[in-house]
Protein backbone atom coordinates (compact mmCIF):
# COMPACT_ATOMS: atom_id res chain seq x y z
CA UNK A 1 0.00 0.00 0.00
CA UNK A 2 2.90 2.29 1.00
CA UNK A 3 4.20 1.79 -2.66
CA UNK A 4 1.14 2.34 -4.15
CA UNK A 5 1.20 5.86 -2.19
CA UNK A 6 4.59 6.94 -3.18
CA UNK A 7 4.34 5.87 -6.69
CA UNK A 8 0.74 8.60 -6.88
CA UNK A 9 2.90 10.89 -4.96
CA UNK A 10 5.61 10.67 -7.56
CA UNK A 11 3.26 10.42 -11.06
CA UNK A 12 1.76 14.28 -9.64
CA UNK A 13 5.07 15.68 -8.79
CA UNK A 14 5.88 14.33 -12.64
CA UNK A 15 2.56 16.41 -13.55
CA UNK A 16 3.46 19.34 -12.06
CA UNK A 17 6.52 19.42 -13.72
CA UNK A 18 4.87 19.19 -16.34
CA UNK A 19 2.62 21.53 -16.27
CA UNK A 20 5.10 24.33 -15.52
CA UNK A 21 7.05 23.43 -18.57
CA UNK A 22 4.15 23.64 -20.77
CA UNK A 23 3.66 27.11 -19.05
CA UNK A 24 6.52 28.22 -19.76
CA UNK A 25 6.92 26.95 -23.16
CA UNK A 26 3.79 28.45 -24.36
CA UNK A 27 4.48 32.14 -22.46
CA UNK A 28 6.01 34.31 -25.02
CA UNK A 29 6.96 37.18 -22.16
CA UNK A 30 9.85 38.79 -22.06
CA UNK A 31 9.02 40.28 -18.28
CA UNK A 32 6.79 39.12 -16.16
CA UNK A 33 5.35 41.28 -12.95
CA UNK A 34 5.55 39.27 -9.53
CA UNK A 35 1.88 37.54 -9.89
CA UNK A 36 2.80 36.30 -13.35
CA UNK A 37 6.62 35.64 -12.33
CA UNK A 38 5.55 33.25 -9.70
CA UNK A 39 3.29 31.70 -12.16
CA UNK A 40 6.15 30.80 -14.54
CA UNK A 41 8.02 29.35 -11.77
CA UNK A 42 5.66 27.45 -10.30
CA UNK A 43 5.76 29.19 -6.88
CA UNK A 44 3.52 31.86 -4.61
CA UNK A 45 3.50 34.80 -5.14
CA UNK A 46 4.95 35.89 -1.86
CA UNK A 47 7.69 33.79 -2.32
CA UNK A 48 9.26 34.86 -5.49
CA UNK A 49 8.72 38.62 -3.68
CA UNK A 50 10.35 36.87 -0.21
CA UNK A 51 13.89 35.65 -2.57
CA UNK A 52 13.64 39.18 -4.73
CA UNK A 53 14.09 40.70 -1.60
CA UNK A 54 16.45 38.91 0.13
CA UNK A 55 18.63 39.28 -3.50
CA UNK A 56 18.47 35.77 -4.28
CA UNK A 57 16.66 36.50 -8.17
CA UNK A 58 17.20 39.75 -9.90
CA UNK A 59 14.48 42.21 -10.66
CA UNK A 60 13.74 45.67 -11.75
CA UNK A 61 11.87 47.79 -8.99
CA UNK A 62 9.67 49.79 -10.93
CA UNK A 63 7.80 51.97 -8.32
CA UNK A 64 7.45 53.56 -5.06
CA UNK A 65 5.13 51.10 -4.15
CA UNK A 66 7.98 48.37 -4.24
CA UNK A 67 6.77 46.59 -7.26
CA UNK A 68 9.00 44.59 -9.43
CA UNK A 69 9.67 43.37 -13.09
CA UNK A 70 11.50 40.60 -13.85
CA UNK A 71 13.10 39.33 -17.35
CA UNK A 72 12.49 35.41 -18.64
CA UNK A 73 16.33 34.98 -18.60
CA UNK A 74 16.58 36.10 -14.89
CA UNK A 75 13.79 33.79 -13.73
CA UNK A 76 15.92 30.72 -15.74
CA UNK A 77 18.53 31.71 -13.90
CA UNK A 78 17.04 31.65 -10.62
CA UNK A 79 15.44 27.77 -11.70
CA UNK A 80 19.03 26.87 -12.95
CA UNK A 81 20.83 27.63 -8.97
């Protein structure tokens, strides 16, 4: 039975995956904001703002208001680390 659980477990990890890649394939942007950022990576959007601002992806502050920009080729980067 425990098998049987980790072998679901791993088929949706392998659709998630999946999933972002198509995602990512299919986006044609250049720069994303934060919501749409996240999206492409597959994470929250409070998270890709947590590791902007702790300097761990690079991004374009655009306003007063703190919000960012970031380019395709920085959030690559970021999923190659």
């Amino acid at each position: 039975m425990e098998n049987e659980l980790n072998l679901v477990d791993e088929i949706e990890i392998l659709r998630q995956r999946v999933e972002l890649l198509i995602t990512q394939i299919q986006s044609p942007k250049e720069v994303f904001n934060t919501k749409d950022g996240a999206k492409f990576l597959g994470v929250s959007a409070r998270y890709l703002n947590m590791i902007a601002n702790d300097g761990l992806i690079r991004h374009k502050i655009i306003n007063a208001k703190g919000e960012k920009l970031f380019k395709r080729e920085w959030l690559l980067e970021w999923l190659e680390q």
